[in-house]
PDB file of N, CA and C in Angstrom:
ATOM      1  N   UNK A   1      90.676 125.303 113.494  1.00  0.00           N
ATOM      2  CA  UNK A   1      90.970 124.141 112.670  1.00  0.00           C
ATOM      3  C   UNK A   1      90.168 122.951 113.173  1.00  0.00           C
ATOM      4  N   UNK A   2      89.647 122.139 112.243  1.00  0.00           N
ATOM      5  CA  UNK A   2      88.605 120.904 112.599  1.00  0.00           C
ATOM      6  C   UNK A   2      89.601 119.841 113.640  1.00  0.00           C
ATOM      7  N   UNK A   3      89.264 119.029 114.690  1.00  0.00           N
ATOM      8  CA  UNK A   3      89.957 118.370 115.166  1.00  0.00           C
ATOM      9  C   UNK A   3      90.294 117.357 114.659  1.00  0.00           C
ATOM     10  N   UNK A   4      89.820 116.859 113.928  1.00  0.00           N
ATOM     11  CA  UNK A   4      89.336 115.855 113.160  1.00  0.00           C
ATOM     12  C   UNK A   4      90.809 115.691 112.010  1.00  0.00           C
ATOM     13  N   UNK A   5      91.718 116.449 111.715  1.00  0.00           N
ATOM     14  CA  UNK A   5      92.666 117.050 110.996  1.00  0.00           C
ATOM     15  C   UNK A   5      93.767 116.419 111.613  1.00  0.00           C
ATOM     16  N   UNK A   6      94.322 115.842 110.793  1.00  0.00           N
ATOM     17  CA  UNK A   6      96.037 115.517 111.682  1.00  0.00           C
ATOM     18  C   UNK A   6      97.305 116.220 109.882  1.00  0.00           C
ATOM     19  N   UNK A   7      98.623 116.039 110.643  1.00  0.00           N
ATOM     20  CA  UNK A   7      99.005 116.514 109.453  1.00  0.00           C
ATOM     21  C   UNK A   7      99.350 115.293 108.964  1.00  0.00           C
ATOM     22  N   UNK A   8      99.855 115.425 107.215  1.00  0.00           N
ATOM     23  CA  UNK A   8     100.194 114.010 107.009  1.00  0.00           C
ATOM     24  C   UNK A   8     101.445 113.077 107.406  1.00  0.00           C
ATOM     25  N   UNK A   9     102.498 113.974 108.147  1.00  0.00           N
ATOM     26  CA  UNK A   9     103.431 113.374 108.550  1.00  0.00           C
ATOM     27  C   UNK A   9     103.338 112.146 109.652  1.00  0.00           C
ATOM     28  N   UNK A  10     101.658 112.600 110.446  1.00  0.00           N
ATOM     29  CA  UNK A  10     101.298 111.614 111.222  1.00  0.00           C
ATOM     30  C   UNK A  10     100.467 110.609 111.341  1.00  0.00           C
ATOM     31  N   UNK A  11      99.696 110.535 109.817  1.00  0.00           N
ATOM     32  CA  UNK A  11      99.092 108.813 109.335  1.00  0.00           C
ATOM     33  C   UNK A  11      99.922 108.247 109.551  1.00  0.00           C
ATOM     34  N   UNK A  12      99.072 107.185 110.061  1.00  0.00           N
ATOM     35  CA  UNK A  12     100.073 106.170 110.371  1.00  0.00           C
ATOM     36  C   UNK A  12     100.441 105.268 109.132  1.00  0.00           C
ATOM     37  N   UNK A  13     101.281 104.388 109.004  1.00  0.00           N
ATOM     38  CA  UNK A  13     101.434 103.493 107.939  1.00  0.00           C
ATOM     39  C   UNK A  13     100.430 102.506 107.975  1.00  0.00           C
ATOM     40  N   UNK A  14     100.199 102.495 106.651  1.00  0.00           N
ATOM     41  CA  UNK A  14      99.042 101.457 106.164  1.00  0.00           C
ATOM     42  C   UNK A  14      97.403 102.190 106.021  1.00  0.00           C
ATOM     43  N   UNK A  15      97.274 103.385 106.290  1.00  0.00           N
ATOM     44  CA  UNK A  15      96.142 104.237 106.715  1.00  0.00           C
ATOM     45  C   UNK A  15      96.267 104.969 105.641  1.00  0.00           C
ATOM     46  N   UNK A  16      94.997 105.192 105.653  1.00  0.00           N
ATOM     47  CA  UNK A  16      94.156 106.561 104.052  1.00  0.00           C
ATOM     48  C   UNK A  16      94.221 107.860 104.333  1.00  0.00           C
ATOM     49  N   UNK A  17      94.156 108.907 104.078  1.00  0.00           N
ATOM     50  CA  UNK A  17      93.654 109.954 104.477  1.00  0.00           C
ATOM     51  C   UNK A  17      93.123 110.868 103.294  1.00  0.00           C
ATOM     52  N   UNK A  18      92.303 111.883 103.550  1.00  0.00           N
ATOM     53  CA  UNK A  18      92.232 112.783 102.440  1.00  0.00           C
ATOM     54  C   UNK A  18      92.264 114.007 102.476  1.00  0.00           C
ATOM     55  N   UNK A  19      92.918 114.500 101.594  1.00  0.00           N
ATOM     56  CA  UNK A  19      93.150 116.287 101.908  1.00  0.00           C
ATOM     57  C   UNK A  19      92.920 117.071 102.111  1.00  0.00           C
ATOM     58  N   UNK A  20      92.526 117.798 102.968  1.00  0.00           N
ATOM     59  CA  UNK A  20      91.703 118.952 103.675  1.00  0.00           C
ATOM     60  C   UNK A  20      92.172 120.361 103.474  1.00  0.00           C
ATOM     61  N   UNK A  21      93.366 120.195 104.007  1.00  0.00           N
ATOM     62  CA  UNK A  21      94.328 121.435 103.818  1.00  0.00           C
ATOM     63  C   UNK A  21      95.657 121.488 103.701  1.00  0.00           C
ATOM     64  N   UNK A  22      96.235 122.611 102.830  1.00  0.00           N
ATOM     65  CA  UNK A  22      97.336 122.519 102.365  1.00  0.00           C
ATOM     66  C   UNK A  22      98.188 124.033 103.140  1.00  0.00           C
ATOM     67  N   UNK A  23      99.341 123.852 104.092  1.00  0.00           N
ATOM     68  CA  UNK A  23      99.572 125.306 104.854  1.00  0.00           C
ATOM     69  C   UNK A  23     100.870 126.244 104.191  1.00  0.00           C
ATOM     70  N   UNK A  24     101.418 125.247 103.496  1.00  0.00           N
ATOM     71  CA  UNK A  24     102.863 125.824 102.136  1.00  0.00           C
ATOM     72  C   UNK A  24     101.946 126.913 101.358  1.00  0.00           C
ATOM     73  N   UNK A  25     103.067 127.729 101.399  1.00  0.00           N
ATOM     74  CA  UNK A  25     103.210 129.009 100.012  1.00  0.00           C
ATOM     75  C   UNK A  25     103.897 128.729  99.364  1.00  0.00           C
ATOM     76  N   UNK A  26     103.523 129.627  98.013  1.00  0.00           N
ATOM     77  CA  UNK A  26     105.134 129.486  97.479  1.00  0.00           C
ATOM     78  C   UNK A  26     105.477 128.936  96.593  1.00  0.00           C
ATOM     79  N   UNK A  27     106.350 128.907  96.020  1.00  0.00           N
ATOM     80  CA  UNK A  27     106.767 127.042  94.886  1.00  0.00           C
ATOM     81  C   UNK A  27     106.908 125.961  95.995  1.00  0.00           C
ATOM     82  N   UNK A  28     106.435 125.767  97.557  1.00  0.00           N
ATOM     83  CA  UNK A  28     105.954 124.563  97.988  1.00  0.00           C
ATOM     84  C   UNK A  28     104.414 124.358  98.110  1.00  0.00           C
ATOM     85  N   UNK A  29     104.108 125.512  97.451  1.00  0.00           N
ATOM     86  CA  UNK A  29     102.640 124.710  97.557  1.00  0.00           C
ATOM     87  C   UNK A  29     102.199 124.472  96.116  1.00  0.00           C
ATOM     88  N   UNK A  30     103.035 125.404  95.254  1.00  0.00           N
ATOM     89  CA  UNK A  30     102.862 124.784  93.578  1.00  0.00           C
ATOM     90  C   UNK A  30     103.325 123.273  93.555  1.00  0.00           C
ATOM     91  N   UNK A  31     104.168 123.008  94.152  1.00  0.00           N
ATOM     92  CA  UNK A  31     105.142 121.561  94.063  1.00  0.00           C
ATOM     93  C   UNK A  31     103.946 120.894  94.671  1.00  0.00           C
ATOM     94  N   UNK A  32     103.420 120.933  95.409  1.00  0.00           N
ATOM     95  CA  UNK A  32     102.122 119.875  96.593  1.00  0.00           C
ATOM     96  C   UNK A  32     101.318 119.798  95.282  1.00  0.00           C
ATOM     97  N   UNK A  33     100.619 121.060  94.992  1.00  0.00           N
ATOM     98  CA  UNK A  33      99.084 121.357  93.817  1.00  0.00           C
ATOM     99  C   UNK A  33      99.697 120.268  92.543  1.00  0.00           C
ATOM    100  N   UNK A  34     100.932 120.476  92.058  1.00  0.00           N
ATOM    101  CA  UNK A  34     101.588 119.578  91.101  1.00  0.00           C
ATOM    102  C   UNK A  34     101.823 118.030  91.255  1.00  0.00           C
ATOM    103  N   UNK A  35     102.302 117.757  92.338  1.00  0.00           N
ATOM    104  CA  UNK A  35     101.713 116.307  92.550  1.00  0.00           C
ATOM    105  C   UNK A  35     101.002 115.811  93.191  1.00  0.00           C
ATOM    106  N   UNK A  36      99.642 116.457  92.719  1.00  0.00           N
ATOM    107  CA  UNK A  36      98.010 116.042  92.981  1.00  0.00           C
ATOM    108  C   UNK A  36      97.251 115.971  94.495  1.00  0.00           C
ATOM    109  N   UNK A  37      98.280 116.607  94.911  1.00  0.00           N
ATOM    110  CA  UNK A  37      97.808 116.908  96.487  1.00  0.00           C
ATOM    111  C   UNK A  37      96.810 117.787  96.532  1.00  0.00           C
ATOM    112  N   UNK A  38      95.230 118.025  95.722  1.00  0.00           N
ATOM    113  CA  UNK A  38      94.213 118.979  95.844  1.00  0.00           C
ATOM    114  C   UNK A  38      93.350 118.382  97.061  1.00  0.00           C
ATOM    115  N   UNK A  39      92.596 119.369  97.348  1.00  0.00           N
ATOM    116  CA  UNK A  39      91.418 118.758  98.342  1.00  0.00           C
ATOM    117  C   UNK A  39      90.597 117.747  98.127  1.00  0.00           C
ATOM    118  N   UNK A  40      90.199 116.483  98.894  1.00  0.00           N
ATOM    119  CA  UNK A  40      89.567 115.176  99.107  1.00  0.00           C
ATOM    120  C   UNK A  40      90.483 114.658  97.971  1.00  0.00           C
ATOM    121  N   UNK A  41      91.569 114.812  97.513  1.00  0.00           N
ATOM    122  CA  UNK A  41      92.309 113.276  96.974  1.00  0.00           C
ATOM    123  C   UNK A  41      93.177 112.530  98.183  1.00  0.00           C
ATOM    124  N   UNK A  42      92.645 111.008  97.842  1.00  0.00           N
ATOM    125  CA  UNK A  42      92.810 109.987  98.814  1.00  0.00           C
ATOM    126  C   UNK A  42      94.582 110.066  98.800  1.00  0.00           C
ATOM    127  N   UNK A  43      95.121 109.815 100.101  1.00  0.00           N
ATOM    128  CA  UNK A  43      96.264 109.463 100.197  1.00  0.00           C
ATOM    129  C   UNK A  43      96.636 108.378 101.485  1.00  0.00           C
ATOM    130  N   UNK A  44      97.354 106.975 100.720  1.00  0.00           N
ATOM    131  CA  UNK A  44      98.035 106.361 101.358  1.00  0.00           C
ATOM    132  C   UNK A  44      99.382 106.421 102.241  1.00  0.00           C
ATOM    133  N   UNK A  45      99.391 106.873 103.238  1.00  0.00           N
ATOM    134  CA  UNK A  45     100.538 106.376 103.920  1.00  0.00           C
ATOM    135  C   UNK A  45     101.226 104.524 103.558  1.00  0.00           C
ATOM    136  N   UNK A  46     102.636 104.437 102.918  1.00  0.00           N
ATOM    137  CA  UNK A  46     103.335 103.040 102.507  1.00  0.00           C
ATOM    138  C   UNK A  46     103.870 102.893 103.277  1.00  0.00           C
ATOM    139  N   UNK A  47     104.977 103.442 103.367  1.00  0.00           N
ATOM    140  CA  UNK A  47     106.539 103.231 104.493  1.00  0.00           C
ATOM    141  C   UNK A  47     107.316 104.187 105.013  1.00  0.00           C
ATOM    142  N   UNK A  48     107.881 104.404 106.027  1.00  0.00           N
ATOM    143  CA  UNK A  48     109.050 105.323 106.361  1.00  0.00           C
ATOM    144  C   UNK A  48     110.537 104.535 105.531  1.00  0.00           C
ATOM    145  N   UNK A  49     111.151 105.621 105.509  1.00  0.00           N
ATOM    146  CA  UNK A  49     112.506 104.859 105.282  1.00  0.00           C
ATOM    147  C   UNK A  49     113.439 104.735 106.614  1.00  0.00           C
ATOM    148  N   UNK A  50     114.396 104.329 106.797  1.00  0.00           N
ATOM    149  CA  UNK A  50     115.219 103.247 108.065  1.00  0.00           C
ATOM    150  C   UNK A  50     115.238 104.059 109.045  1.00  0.00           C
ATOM    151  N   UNK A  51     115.327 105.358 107.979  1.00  0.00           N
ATOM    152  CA  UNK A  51     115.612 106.503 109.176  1.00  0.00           C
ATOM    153  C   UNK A  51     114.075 107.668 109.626  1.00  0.00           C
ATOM    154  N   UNK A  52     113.532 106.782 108.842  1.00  0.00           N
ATOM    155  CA  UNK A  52     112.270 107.725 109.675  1.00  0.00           C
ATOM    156  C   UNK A  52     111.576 108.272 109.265  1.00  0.00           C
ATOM    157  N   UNK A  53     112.769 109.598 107.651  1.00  0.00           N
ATOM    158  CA  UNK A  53     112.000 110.686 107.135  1.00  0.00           C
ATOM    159  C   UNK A  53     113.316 110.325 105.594  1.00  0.00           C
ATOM    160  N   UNK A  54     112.505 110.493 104.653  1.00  0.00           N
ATOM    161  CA  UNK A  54     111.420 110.731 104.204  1.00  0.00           C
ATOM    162  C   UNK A  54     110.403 109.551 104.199  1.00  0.00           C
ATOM    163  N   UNK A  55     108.767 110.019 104.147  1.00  0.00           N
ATOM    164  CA  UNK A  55     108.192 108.913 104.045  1.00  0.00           C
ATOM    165  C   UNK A  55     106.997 108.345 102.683  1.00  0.00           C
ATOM    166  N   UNK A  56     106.815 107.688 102.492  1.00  0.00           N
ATOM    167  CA  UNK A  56     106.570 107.260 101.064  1.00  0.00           C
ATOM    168  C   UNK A  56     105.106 107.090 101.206  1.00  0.00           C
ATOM    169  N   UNK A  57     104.602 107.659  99.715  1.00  0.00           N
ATOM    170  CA  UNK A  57     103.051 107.909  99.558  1.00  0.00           C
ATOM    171  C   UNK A  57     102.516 107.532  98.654  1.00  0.00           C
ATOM    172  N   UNK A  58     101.103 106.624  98.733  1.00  0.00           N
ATOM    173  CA  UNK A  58     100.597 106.973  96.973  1.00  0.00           C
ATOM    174  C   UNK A  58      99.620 107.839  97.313  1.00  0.00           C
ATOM    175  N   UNK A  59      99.974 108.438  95.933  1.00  0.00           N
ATOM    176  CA  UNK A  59      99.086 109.964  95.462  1.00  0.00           C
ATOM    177  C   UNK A  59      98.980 109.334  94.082  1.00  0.00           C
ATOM    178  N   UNK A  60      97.152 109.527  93.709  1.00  0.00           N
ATOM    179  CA  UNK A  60      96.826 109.240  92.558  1.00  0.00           C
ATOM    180  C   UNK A  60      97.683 108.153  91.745  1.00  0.00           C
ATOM    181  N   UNK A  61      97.693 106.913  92.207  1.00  0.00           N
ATOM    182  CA  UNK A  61      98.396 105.718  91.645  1.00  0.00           C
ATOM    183  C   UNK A  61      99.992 106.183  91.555  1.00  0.00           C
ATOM    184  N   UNK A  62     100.681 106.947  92.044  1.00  0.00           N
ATOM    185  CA  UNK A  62     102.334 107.160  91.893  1.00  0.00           C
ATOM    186  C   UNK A  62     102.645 107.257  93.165  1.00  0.00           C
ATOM    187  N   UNK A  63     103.685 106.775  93.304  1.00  0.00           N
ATOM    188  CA  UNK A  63     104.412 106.898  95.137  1.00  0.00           C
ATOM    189  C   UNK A  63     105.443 107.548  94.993  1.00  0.00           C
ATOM    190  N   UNK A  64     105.433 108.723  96.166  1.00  0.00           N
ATOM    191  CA  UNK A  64     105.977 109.515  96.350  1.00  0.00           C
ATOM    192  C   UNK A  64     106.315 109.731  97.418  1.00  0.00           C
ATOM    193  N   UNK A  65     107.245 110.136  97.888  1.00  0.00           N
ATOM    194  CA  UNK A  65     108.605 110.312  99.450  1.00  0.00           C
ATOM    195  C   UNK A  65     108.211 111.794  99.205  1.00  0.00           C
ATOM    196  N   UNK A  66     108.201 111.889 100.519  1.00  0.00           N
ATOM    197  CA  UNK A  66     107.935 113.267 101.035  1.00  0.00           C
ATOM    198  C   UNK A  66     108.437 113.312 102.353  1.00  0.00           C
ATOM    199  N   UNK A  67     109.388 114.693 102.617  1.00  0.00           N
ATOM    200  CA  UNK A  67     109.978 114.680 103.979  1.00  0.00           C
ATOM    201  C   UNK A  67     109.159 115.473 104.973  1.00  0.00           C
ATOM    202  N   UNK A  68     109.153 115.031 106.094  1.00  0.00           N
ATOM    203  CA  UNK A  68     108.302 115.780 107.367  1.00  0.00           C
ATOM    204  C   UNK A  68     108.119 116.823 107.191  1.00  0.00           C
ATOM    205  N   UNK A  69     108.975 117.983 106.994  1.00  0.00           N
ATOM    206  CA  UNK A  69     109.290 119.316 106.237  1.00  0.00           C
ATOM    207  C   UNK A  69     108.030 119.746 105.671  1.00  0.00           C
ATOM    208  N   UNK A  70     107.737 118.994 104.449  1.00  0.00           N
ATOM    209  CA  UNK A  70     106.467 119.456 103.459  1.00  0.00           C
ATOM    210  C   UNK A  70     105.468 118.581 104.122  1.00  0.00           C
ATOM    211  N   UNK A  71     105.547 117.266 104.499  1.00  0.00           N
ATOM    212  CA  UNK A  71     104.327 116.584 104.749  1.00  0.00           C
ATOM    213  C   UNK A  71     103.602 117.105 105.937  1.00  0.00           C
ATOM    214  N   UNK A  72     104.321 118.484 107.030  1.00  0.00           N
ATOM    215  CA  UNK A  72     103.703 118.480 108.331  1.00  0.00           C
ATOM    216  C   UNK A  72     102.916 119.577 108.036  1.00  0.00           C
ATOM    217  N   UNK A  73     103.062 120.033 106.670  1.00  0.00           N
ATOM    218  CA  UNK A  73     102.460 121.467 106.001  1.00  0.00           C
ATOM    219  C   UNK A  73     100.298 120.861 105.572  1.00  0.00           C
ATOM    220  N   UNK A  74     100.582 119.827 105.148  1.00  0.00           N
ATOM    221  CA  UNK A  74      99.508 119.144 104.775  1.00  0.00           C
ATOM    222  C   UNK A  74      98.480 118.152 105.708  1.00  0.00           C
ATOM    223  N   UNK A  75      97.362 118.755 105.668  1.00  0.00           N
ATOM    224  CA  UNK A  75      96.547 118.148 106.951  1.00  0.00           C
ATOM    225  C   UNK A  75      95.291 117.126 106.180  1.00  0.00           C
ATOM    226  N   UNK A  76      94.837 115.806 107.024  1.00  0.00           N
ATOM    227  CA  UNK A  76      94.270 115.043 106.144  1.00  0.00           C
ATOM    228  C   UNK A  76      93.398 115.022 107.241  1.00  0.00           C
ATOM    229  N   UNK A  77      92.006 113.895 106.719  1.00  0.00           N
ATOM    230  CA  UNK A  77      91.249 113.367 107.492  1.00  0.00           C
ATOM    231  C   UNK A  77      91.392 111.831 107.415  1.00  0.00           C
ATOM    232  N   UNK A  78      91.312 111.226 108.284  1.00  0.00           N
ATOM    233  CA  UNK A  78      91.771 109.900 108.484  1.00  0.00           C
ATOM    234  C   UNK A  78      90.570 108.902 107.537  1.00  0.00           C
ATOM    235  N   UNK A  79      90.619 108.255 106.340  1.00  0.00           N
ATOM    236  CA  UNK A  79      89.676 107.903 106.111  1.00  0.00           C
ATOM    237  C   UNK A  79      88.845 106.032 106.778  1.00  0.00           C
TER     238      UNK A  79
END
Protein backbone atom coordinates (compact mmCIF):
# COMPACT_ATOMS: atom_id res chain seq x y z
CA UNK A 1 0.00 0.00 0.00
CA UNK A 2 1.39 3.62 -1.02
CA UNK A 3 2.49 5.44 2.19
CA UNK A 4 1.29 8.29 1.11
CA UNK A 5 -2.47 6.78 1.98
CA UNK A 6 -4.09 7.49 5.31
CA UNK A 7 -7.67 6.25 5.92
CA UNK A 8 -10.36 8.80 5.93
CA UNK A 9 -11.21 8.55 9.46
CA UNK A 10 -7.82 10.29 9.93
CA UNK A 11 -7.93 13.72 7.81
CA UNK A 12 -7.79 15.93 9.83
CA UNK A 13 -10.57 18.61 10.01
CA UNK A 14 -10.47 21.31 7.63
CA UNK A 15 -8.17 19.12 5.11
CA UNK A 16 -8.95 17.65 1.41
CA UNK A 17 -8.25 14.40 0.46
CA UNK A 18 -8.89 12.23 -2.55
CA UNK A 19 -9.83 8.73 -3.05
CA UNK A 20 -7.51 6.18 -3.70
CA UNK A 21 -9.02 3.23 -2.26
CA UNK A 22 -12.03 1.79 -1.16
CA UNK A 23 -11.47 -1.72 1.36
CA UNK A 24 -15.65 -2.48 2.03
CA UNK A 25 -17.47 -5.33 0.20
CA UNK A 26 -20.64 -5.81 -0.03
CA UNK A 27 -23.72 -3.40 0.20
CA UNK A 28 -20.84 -1.28 2.11
CA UNK A 29 -19.08 -0.70 -0.68
CA UNK A 30 -22.30 -0.24 -2.98
CA UNK A 31 -23.41 2.36 -0.18
CA UNK A 32 -19.57 4.23 -0.47
CA UNK A 33 -19.78 3.80 -4.82
CA UNK A 34 -23.49 5.42 -4.17
CA UNK A 35 -22.50 8.35 -2.39
CA UNK A 36 -19.83 9.29 -4.83
CA UNK A 37 -16.97 7.98 -3.04
CA UNK A 38 -15.17 6.78 -6.64
CA UNK A 39 -11.47 7.20 -7.15
CA UNK A 40 -9.76 10.93 -7.18
CA UNK A 41 -13.17 12.53 -5.97
CA UNK A 42 -12.11 15.35 -3.66
CA UNK A 43 -13.23 14.97 -0.09
CA UNK A 44 -13.49 17.46 2.71
CA UNK A 45 -13.08 16.57 6.16
CA UNK A 46 -15.99 19.45 8.21
CA UNK A 47 -16.47 18.34 11.79
CA UNK A 48 -16.57 15.54 14.30
CA UNK A 49 -19.60 15.46 16.34
CA UNK A 50 -19.17 16.08 20.48
CA UNK A 51 -18.51 12.68 20.66
CA UNK A 52 -16.00 12.09 18.16
CA UNK A 53 -17.76 9.64 15.67
CA UNK A 54 -19.66 10.14 13.42
CA UNK A 55 -17.78 12.57 11.35
CA UNK A 56 -19.09 14.92 8.71
CA UNK A 57 -18.03 15.21 4.99
CA UNK A 58 -18.50 16.99 1.79
CA UNK A 59 -18.67 14.61 -1.01
CA UNK A 60 -19.51 16.18 -4.31
CA UNK A 61 -21.26 19.41 -2.83
CA UNK A 62 -23.53 17.19 -0.08
CA UNK A 63 -22.33 16.56 3.54
CA UNK A 64 -22.34 13.54 4.82
CA UNK A 65 -21.58 11.79 8.49
CA UNK A 66 -19.89 8.83 8.24
CA UNK A 67 -18.87 6.63 11.23
CA UNK A 68 -15.17 5.41 11.79
CA UNK A 69 -16.62 1.95 10.97
CA UNK A 70 -16.99 2.78 7.11
CA UNK A 71 -14.68 5.80 7.00
CA UNK A 72 -11.48 3.57 8.27
CA UNK A 73 -12.46 1.26 5.17
CA UNK A 74 -11.58 4.28 2.78
CA UNK A 75 -8.04 5.52 2.14
CA UNK A 76 -7.27 9.10 0.70
CA UNK A 77 -4.35 11.13 -0.32
CA UNK A 78 -3.96 14.25 1.53
CA UNK A 79 -4.50 16.94 -1.01
Amino acid sequence: MNTNLISLDRLPIGTFGKVKKLNSEGIARRRMLDLGLIENTTVESLRKSPAGDPIAYEIRGAVIALRSEESSKIFVEIV
